[in-house]
N, C-alpha and C. Protein backbone atom coordinates (compact mmCIF):
# COMPACT_ATOMS: atom_id res chain seq x y z
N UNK A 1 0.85 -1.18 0.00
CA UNK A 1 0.00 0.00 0.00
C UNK A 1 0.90 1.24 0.00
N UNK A 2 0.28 2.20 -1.08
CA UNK A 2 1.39 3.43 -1.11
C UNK A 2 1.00 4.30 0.57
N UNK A 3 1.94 5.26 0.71
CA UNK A 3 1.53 5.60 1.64
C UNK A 3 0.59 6.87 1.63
N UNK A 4 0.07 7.61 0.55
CA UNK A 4 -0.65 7.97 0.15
C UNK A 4 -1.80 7.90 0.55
N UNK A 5 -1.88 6.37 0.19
CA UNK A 5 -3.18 5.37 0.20
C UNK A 5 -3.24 5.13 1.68
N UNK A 6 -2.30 5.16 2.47
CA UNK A 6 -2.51 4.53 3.96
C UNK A 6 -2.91 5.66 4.63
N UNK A 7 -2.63 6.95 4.29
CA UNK A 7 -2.86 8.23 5.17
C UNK A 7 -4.77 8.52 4.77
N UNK A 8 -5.05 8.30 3.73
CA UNK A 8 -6.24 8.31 3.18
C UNK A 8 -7.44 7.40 4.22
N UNK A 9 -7.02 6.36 3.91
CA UNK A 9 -7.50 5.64 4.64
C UNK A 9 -7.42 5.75 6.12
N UNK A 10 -6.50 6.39 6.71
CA UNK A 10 -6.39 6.58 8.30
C UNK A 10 -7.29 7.67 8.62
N UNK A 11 -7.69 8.41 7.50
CA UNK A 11 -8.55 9.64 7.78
C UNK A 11 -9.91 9.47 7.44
N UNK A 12 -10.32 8.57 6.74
CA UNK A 12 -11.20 7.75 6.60
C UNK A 12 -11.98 7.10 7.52
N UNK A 13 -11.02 6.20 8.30
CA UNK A 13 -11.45 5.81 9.74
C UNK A 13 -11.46 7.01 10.86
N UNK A 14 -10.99 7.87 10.93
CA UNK A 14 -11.08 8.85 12.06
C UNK A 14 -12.83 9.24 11.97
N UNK A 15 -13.19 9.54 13.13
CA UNK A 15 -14.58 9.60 13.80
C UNK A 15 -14.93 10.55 12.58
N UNK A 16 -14.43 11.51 12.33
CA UNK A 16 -15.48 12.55 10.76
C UNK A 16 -15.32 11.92 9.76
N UNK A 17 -14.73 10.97 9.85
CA UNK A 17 -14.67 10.70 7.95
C UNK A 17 -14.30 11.00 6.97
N UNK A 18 -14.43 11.27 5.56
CA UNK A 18 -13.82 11.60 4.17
C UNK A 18 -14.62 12.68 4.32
N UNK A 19 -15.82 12.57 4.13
CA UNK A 19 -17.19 13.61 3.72
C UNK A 19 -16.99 14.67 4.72
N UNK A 20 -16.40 14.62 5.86
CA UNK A 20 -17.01 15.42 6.96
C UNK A 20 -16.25 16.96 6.14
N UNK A 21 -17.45 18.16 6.10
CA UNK A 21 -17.23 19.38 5.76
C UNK A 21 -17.46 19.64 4.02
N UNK A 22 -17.76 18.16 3.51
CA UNK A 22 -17.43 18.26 2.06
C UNK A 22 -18.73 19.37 1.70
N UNK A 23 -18.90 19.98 0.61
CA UNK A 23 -19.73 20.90 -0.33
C UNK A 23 -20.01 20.02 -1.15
N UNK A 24 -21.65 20.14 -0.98
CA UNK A 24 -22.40 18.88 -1.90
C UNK A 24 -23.78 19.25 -2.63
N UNK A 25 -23.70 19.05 -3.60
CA UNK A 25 -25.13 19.63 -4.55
C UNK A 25 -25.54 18.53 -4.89
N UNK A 26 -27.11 18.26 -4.44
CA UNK A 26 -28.13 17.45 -4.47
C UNK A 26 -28.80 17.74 -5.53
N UNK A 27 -29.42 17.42 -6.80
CA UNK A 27 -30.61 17.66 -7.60
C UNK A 27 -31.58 16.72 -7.75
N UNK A 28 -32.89 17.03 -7.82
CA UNK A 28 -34.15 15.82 -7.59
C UNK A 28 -35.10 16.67 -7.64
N UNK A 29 -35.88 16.38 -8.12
CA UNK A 29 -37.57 16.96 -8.48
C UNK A 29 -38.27 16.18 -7.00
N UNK A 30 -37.81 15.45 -6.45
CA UNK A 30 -38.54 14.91 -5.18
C UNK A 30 -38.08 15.09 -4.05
N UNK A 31 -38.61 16.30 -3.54
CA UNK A 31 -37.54 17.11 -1.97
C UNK A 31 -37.38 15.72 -0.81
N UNK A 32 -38.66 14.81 -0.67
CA UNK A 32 -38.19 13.66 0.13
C UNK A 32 -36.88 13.22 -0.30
N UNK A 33 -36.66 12.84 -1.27
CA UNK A 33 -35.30 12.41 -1.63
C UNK A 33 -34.00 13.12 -1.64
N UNK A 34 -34.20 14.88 -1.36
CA UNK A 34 -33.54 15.60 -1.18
C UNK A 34 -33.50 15.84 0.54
N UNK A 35 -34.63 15.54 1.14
CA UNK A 35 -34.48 15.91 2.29
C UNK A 35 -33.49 14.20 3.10
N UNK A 36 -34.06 12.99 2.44
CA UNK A 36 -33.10 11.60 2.91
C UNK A 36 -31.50 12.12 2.76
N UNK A 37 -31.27 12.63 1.63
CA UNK A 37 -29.88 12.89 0.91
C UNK A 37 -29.16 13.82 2.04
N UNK A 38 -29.91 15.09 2.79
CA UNK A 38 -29.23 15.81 3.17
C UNK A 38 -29.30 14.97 4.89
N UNK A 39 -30.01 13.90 5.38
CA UNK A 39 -30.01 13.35 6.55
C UNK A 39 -29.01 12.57 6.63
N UNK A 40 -28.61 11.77 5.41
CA UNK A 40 -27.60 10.91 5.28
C UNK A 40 -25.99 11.12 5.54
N UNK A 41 -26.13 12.97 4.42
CA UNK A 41 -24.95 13.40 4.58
C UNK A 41 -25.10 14.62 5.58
N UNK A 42 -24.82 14.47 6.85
CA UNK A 42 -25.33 15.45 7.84
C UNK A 42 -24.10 16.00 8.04
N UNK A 43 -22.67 15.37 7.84
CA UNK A 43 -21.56 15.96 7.91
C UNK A 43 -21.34 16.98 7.08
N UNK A 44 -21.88 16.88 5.78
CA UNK A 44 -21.64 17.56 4.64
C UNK A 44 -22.16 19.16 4.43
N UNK A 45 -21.78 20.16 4.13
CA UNK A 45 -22.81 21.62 3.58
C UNK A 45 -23.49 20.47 2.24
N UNK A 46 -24.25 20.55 2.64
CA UNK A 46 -25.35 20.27 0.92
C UNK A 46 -26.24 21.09 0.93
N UNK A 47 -26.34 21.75 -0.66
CA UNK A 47 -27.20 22.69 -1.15
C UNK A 47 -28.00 21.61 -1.96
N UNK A 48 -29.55 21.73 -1.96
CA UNK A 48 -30.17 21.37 -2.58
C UNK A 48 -30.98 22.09 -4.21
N UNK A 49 -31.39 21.22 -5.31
CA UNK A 49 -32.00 21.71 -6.19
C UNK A 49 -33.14 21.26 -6.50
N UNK A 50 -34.46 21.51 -6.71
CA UNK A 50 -35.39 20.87 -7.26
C UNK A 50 -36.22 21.02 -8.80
N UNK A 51 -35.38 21.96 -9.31
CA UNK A 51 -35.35 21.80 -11.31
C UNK A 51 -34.22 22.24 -11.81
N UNK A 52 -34.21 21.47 -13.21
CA UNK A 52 -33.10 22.25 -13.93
C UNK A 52 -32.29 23.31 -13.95
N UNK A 53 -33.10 24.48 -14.03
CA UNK A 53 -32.86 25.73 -14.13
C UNK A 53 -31.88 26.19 -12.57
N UNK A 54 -32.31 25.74 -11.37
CA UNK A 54 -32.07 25.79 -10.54
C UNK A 54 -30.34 25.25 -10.02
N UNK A 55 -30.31 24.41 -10.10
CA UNK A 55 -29.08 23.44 -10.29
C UNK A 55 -28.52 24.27 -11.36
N UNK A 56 -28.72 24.57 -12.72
CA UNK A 56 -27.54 25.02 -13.32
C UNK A 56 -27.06 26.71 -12.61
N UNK A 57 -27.52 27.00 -12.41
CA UNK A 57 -27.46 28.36 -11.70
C UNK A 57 -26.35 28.02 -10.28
N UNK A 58 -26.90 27.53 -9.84
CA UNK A 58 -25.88 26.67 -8.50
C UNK A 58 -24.73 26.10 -9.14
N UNK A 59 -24.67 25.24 -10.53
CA UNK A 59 -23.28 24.31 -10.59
C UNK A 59 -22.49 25.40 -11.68
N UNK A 60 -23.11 26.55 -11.91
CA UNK A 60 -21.83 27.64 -12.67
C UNK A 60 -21.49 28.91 -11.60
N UNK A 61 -22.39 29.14 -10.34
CA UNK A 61 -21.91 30.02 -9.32
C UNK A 61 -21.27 29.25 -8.39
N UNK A 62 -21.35 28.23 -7.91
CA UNK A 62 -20.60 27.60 -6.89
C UNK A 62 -19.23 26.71 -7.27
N UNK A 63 -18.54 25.99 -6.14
CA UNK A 63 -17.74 24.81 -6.82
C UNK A 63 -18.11 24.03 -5.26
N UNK A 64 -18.15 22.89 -5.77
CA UNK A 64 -18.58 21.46 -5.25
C UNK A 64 -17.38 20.83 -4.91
N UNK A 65 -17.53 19.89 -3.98
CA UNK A 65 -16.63 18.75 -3.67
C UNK A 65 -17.33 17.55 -4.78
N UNK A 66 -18.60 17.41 -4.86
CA UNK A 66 -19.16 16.32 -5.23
C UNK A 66 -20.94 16.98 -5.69
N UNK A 67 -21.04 16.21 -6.74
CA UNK A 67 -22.75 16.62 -7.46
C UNK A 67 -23.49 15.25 -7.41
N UNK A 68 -24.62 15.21 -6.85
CA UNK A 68 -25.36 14.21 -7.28
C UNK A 68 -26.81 14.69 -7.63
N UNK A 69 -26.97 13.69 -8.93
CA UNK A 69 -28.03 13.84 -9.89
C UNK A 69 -29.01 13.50 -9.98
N UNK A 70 -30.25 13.39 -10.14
CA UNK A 70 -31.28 12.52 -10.50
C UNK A 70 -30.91 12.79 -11.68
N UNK A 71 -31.40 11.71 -12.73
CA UNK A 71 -31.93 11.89 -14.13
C UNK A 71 -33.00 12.16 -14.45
N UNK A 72 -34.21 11.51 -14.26
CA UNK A 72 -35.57 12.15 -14.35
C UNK A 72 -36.00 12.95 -13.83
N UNK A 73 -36.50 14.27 -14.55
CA UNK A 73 -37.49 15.12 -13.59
C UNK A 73 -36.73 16.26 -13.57
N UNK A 74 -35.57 16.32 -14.02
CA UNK A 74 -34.42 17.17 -13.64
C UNK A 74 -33.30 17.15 -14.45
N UNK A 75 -33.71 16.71 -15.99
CA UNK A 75 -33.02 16.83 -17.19
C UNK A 75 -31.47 16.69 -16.46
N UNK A 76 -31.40 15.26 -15.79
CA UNK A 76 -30.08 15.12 -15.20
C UNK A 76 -28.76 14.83 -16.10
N UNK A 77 -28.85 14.52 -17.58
CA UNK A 77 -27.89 14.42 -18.28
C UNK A 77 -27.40 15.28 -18.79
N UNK A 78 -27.87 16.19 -18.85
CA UNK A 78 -27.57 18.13 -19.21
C UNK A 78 -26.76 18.49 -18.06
N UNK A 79 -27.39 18.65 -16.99
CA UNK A 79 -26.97 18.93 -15.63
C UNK A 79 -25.22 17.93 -15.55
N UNK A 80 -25.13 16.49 -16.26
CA UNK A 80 -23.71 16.03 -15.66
C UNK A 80 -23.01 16.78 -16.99
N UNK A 81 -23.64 17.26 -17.62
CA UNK A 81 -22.24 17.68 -18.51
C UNK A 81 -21.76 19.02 -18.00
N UNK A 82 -22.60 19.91 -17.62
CA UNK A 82 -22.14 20.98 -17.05
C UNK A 82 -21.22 20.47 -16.11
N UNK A 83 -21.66 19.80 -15.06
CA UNK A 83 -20.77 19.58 -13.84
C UNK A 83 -19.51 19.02 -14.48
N UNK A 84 -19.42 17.82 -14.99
CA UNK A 84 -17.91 17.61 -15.34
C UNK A 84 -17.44 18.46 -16.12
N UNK A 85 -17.98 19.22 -17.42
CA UNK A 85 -17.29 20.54 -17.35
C UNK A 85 -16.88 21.66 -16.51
N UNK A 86 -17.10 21.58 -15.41
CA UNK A 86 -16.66 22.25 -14.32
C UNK A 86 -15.74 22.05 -13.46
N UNK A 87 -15.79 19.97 -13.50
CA UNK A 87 -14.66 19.39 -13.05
C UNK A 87 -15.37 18.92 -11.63
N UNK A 88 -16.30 18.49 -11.79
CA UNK A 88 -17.06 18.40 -10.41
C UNK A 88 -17.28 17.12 -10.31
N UNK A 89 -16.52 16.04 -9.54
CA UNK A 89 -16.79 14.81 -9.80
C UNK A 89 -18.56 14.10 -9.49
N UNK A 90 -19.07 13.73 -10.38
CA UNK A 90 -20.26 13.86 -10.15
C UNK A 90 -21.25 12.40 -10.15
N UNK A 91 -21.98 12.28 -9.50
CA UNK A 91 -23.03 10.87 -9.21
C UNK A 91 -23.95 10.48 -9.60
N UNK A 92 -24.61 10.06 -10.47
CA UNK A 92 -26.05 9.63 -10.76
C UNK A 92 -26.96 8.90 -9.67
N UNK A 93 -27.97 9.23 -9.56
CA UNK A 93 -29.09 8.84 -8.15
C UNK A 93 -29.99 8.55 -8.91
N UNK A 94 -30.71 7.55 -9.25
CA UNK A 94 -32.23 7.25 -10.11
C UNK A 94 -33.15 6.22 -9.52
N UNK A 95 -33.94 6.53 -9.64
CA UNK A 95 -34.96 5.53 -9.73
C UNK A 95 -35.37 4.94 -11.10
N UNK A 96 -36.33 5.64 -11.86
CA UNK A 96 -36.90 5.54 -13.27
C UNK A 96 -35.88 5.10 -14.27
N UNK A 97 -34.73 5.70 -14.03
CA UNK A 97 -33.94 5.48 -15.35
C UNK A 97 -33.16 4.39 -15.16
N UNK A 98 -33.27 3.97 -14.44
CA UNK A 98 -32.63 2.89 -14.12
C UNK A 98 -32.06 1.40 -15.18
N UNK A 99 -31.53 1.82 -16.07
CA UNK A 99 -31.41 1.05 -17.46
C UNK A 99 -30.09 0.63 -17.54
N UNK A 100 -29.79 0.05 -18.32
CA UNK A 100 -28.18 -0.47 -18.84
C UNK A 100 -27.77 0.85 -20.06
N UNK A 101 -29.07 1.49 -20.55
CA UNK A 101 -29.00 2.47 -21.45
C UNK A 101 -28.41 3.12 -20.95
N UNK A 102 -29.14 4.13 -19.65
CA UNK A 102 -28.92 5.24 -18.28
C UNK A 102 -27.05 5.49 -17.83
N UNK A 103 -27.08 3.89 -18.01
CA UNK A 103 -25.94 3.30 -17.21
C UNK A 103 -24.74 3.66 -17.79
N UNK A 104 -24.83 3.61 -19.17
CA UNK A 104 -23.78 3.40 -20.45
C UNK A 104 -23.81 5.17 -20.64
N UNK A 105 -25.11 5.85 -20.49
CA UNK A 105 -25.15 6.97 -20.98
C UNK A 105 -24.00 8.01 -19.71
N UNK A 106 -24.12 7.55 -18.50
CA UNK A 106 -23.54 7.83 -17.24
C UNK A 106 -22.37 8.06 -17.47
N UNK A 107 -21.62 6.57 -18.20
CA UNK A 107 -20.34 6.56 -17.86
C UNK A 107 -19.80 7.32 -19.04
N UNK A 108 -20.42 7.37 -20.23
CA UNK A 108 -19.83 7.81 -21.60
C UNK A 108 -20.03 9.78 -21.10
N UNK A 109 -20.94 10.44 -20.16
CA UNK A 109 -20.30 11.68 -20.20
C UNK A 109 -19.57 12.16 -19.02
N UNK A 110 -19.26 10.90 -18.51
CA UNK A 110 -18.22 11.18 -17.30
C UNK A 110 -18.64 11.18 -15.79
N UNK A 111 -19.97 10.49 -15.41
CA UNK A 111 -19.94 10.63 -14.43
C UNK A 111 -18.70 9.56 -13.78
N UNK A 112 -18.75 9.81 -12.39
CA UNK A 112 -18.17 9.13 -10.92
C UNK A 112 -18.48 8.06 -10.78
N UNK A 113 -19.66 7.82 -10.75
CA UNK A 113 -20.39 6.53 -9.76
C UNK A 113 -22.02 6.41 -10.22
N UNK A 114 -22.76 5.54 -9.83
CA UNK A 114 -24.34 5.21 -10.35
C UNK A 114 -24.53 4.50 -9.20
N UNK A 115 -26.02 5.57 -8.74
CA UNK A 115 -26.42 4.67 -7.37
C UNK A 115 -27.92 4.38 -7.59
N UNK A 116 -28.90 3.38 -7.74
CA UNK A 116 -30.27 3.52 -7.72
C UNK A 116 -30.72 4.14 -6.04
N UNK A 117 -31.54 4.46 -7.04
CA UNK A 117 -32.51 5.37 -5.18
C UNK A 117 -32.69 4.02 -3.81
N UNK A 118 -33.11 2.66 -4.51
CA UNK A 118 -33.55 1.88 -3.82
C UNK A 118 -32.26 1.80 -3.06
N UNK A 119 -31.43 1.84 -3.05
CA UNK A 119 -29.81 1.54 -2.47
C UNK A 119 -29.10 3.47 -1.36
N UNK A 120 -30.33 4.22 -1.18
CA UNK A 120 -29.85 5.63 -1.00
C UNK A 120 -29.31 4.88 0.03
N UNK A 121 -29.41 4.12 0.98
CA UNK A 121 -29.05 3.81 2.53
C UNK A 121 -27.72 3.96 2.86
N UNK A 122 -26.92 3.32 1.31
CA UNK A 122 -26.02 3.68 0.99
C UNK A 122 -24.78 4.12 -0.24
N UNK A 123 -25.43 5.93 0.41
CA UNK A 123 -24.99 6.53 -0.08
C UNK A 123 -23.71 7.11 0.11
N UNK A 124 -23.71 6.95 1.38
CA UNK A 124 -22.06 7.33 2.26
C UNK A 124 -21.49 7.10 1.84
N UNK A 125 -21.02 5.38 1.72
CA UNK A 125 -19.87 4.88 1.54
C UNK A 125 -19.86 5.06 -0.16
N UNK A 126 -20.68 5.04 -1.26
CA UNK A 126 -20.01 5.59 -2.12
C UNK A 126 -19.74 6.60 -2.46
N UNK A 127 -19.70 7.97 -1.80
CA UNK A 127 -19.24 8.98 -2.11
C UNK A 127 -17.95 8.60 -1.34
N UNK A 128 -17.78 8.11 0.31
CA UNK A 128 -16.69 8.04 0.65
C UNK A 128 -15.73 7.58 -0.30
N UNK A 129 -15.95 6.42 -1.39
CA UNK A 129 -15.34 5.82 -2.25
C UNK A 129 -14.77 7.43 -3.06
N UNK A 130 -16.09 7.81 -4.13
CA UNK A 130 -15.24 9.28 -4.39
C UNK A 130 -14.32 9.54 -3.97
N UNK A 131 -14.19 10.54 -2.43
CA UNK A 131 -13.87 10.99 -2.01
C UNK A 131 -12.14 10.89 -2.37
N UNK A 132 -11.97 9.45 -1.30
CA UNK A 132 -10.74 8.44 -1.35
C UNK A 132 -9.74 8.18 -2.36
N UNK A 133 -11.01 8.55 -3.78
CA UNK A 133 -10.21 7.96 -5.14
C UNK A 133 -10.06 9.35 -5.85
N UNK A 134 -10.39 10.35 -5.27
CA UNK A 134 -9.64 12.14 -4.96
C UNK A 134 -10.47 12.45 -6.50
N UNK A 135 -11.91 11.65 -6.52
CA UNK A 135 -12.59 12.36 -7.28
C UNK A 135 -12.83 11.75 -8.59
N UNK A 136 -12.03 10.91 -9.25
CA UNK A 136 -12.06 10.01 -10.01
C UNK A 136 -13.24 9.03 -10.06
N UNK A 137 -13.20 8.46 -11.65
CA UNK A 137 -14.43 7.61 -11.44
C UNK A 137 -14.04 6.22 -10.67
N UNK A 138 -15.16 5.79 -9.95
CA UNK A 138 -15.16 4.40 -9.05
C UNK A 138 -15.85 3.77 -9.56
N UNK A 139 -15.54 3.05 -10.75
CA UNK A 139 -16.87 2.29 -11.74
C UNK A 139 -16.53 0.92 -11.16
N UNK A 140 -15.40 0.58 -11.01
CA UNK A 140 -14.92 -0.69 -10.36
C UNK A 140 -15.53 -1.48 -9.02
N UNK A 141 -15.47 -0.26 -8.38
CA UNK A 141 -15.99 0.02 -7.30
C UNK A 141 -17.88 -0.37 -6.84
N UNK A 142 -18.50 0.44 -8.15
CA UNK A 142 -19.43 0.58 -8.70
C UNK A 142 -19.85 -1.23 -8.69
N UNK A 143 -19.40 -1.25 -9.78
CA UNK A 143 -19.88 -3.09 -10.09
C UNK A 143 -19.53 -3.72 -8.98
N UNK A 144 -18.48 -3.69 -8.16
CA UNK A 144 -17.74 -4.57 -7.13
C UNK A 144 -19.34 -4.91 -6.35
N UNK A 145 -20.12 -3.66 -5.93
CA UNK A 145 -21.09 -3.55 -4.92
C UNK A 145 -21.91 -3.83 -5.46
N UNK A 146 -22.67 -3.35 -6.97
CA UNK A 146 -24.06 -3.74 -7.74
C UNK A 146 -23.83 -4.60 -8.47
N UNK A 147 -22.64 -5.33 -8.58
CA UNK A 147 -23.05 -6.11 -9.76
C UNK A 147 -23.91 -7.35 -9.50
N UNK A 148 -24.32 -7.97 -8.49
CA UNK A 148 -25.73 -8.73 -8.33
C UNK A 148 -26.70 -8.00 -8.85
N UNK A 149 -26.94 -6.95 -8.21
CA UNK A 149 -27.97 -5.88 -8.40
C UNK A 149 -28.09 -5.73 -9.23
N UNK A 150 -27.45 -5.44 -10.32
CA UNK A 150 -27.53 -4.96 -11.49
C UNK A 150 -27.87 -6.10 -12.68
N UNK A 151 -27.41 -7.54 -12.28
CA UNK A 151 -27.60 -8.55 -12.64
C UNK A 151 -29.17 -9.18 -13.02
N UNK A 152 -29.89 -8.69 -11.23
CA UNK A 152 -31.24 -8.83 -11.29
C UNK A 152 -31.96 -8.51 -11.83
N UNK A 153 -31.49 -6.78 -11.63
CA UNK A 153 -32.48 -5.56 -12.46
C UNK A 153 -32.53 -6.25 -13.86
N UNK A 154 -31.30 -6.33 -14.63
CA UNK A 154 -31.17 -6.09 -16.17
C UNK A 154 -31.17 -7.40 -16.91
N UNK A 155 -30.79 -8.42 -15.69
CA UNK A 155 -30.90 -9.62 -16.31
C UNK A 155 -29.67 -10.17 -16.26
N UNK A 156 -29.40 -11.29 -16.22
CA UNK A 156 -27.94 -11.66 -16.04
C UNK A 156 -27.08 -12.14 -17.30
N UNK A 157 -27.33 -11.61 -18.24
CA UNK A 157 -26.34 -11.31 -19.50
C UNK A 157 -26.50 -10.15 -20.05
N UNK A 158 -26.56 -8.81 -19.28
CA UNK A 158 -27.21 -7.67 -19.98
C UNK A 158 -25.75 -7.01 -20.37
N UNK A 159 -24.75 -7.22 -19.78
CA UNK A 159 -23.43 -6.88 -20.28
C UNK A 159 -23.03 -7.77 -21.42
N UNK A 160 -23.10 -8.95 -21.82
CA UNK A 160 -23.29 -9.29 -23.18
C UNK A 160 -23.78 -9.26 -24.41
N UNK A 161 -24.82 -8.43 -23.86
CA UNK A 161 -25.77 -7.75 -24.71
C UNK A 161 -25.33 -6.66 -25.92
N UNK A 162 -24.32 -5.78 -25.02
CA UNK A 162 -23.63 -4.63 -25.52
C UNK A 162 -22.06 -4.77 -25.34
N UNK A 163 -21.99 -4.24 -26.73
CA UNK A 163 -20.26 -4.06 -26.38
C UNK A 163 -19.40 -3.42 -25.60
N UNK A 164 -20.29 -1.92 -25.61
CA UNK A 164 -19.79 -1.42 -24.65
C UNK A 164 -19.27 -1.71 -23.19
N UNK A 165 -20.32 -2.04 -22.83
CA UNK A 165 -20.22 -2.80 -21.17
C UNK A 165 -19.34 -3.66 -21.57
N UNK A 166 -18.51 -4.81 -22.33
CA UNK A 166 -17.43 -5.83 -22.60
C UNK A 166 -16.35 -4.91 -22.67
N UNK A 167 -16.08 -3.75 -23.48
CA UNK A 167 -14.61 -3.33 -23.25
C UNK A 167 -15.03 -2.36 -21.95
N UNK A 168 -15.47 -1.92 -21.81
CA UNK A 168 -15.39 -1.37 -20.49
C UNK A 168 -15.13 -1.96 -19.35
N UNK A 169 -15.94 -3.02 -19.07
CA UNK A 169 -15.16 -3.75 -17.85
C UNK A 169 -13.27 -4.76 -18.36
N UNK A 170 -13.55 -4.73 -19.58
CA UNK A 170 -11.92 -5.27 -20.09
C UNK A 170 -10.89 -3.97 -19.66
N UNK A 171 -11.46 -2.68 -19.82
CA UNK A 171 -11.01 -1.79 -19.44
C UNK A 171 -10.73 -1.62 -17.71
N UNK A 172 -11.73 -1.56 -16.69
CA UNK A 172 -11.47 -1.89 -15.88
C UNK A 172 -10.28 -2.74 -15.06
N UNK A 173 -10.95 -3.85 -15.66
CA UNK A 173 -9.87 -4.71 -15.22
C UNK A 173 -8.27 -4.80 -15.58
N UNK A 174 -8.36 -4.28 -16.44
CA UNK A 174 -6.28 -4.08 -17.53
C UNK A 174 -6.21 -3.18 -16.20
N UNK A 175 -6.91 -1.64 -15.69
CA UNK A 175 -6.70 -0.91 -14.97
C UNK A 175 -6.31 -1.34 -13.39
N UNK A 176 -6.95 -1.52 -13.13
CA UNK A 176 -7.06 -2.41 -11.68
C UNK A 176 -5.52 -3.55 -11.76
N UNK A 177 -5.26 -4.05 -12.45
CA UNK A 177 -4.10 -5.18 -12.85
C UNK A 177 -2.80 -3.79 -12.77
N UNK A 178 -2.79 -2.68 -13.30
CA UNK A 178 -2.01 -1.81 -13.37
C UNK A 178 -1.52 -1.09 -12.63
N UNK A 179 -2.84 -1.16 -11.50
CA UNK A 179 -2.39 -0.37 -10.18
C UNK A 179 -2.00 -1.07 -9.08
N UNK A 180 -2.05 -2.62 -9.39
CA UNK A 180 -1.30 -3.46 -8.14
C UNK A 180 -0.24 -4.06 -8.51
């Protein structure tokens, strides 16, 4: 382990955590889900959004530690291109969209991470993941935790389905092989 990686992690375990103090922009057309989001991350400043218009106004006046998105309801794929044009490592949160389409569309404009709503409980630990990986995407990470989940939802050859998902996780994995 670099030591990098060991100091990260030691701060990680300390009683505040990665998140504690982080600047966090929530977007969702459903304030319950904005109001779970901001209970979850109680360590965090989170500003909330509840339309489009709103959120972009917030993600070109502010700067973020971290953005998370809905897609529906809240023209959330507009919203991640701004943010990673901003450099804002950023999250997808869905319910509805919940697709292998959604999924593919996520990673191709750069989000971070993909969390379904049904899974908000935990939301911590994958932003902590963010956090840790200093903002970078955690797609690895990502599948490590959903890939049952994702199995169920979509079916259990839905990555065979598409090519994409085949070099991408070939991608993954060359990566992961590279860093140990």
């Amino acid at each position: 382990m670099l030591k990098s990686e060991r100091k990260e992690e030691e701060r990680a375990m300390s009683a505040d955590g990665p998140l504690k103090d982080k600047v966090i922009l929530v977007v969702d057309d459903e304030p319950d889900i904005l109001d779970i989001v901001e209970e979850e991350l109680n360590m965090c400043l989170v500003r909330k959004a509840v339309d489009y218009d709103t959120a972009l106004q917030y993600l070109v006046s502010y700067t973020y530690d971290i953005v998370i998105l809905d897609i529906m309801g809240v023209n959330g794929f507009e919203l991640l291109k701004s943010s990673v044009y901003r450099g804002f490592p950023t999250v997808m949160l869905t319910a509805h969209a919940l697709t292998p389409e959604a999924l593919k569309k996520s990673i191709k404009l750069g989000a971070v991470s993909f969390l379904p709503k049904d899974k908000i409980t935990e939301l911590r630990p994958f932003l902590e993941d963010v956090v840790l990986g200093g903002g970078k995407p955690v797609w690895q990470k990502v599948f490590d935790k959903l890939g049952a989940y994702f199995n169920k939802r979509f079916g259990p050859d839905w990555k065979e389905k598409d090519k994409f998902f085949q070099e991408f996780e070939e991608e993954l994995k060359a990566s992961t092989q590279d860093q140990s």
